[in-house]
Protein backbone atom coordinates (compact mmCIF):
# COMPACT_ATOMS: atom_id res chain seq x y z
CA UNK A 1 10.77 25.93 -6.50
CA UNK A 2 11.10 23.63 -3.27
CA UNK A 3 13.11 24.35 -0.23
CA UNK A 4 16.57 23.18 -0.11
CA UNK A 5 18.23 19.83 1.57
CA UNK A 6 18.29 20.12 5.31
CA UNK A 7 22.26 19.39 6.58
CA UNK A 8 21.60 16.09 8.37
CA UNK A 9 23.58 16.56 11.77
CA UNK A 10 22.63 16.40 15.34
CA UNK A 11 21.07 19.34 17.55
CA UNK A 12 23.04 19.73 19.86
CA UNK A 13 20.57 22.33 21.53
CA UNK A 14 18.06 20.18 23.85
CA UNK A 15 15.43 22.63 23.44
CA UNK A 16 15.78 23.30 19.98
CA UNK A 17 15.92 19.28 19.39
CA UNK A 18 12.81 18.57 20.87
CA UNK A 19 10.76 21.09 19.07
CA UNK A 20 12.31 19.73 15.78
CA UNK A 21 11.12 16.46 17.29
CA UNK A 22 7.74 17.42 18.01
CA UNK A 23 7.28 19.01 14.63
CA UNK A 24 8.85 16.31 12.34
CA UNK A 25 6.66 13.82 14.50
CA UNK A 26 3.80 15.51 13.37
CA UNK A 27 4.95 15.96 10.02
CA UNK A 28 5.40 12.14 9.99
CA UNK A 29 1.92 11.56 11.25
CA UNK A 30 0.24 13.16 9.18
CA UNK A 31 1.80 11.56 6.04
CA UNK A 32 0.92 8.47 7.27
CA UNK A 33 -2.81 8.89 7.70
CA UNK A 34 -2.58 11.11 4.72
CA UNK A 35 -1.26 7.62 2.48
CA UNK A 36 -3.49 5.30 4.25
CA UNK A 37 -6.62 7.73 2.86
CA UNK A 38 -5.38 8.61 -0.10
CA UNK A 39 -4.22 4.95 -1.31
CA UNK A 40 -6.61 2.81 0.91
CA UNK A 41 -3.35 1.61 2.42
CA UNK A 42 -2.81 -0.55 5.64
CA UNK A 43 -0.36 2.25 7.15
CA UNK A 44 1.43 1.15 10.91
CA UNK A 45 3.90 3.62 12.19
CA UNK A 46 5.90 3.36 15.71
CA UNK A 47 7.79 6.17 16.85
CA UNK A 48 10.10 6.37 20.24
CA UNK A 49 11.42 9.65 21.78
CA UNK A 50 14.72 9.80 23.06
CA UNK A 51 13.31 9.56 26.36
CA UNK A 52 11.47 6.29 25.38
CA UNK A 53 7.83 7.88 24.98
CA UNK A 54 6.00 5.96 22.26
CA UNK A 55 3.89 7.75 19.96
CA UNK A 56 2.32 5.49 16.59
CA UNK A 57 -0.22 5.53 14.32
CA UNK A 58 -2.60 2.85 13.11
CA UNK A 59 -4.83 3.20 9.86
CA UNK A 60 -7.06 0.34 10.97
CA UNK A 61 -7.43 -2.22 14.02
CA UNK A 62 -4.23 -3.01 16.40
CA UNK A 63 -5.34 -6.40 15.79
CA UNK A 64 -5.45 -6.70 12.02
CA UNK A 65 -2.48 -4.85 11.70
CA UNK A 66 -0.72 -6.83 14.14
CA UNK A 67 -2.08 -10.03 12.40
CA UNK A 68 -0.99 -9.14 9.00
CA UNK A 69 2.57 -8.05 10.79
CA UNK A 70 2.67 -11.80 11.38
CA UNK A 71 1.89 -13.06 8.23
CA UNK A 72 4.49 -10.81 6.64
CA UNK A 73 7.17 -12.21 9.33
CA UNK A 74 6.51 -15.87 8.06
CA UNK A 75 7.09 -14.71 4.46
């Protein structure tokens, strides 16, 4: 038996918002490199803060990923 659905509303506590943050951006990280291994995937993920700190994740090169970004644009 899973955990139940999360209500999907702000925190409105600052403190308590940024630890969800912090956690759930972990969470998220780990996923990602987690697919990329598991499925030989090309995995790219960007994240921004609310403050406008930047935190990503790259399963190969910057420069292959961002190359194949482009290719996908043209499509």
């Amino acid at each position: 038996m899973g955990r139940g659905r999360v209500e999907l509303k702000r925190i409105e506590n600052k403190i308590n918002r940024q630890v969800t943050f912090a956690k759930r951006r972990n969470g998220l990280l780990k996923k990602a490199y987690e697919l990329s291994v598991l499925c030989d995937a090309e995995v790219a993920l960007i994240i921004f803060s609310n403050r406008g700190k930047l935190y990503e994740f790259c399963s190969s090169s910057r420069s292959a990923t961002a190359s194949h970004k482009k290719k996908i644009a043209l499509i």
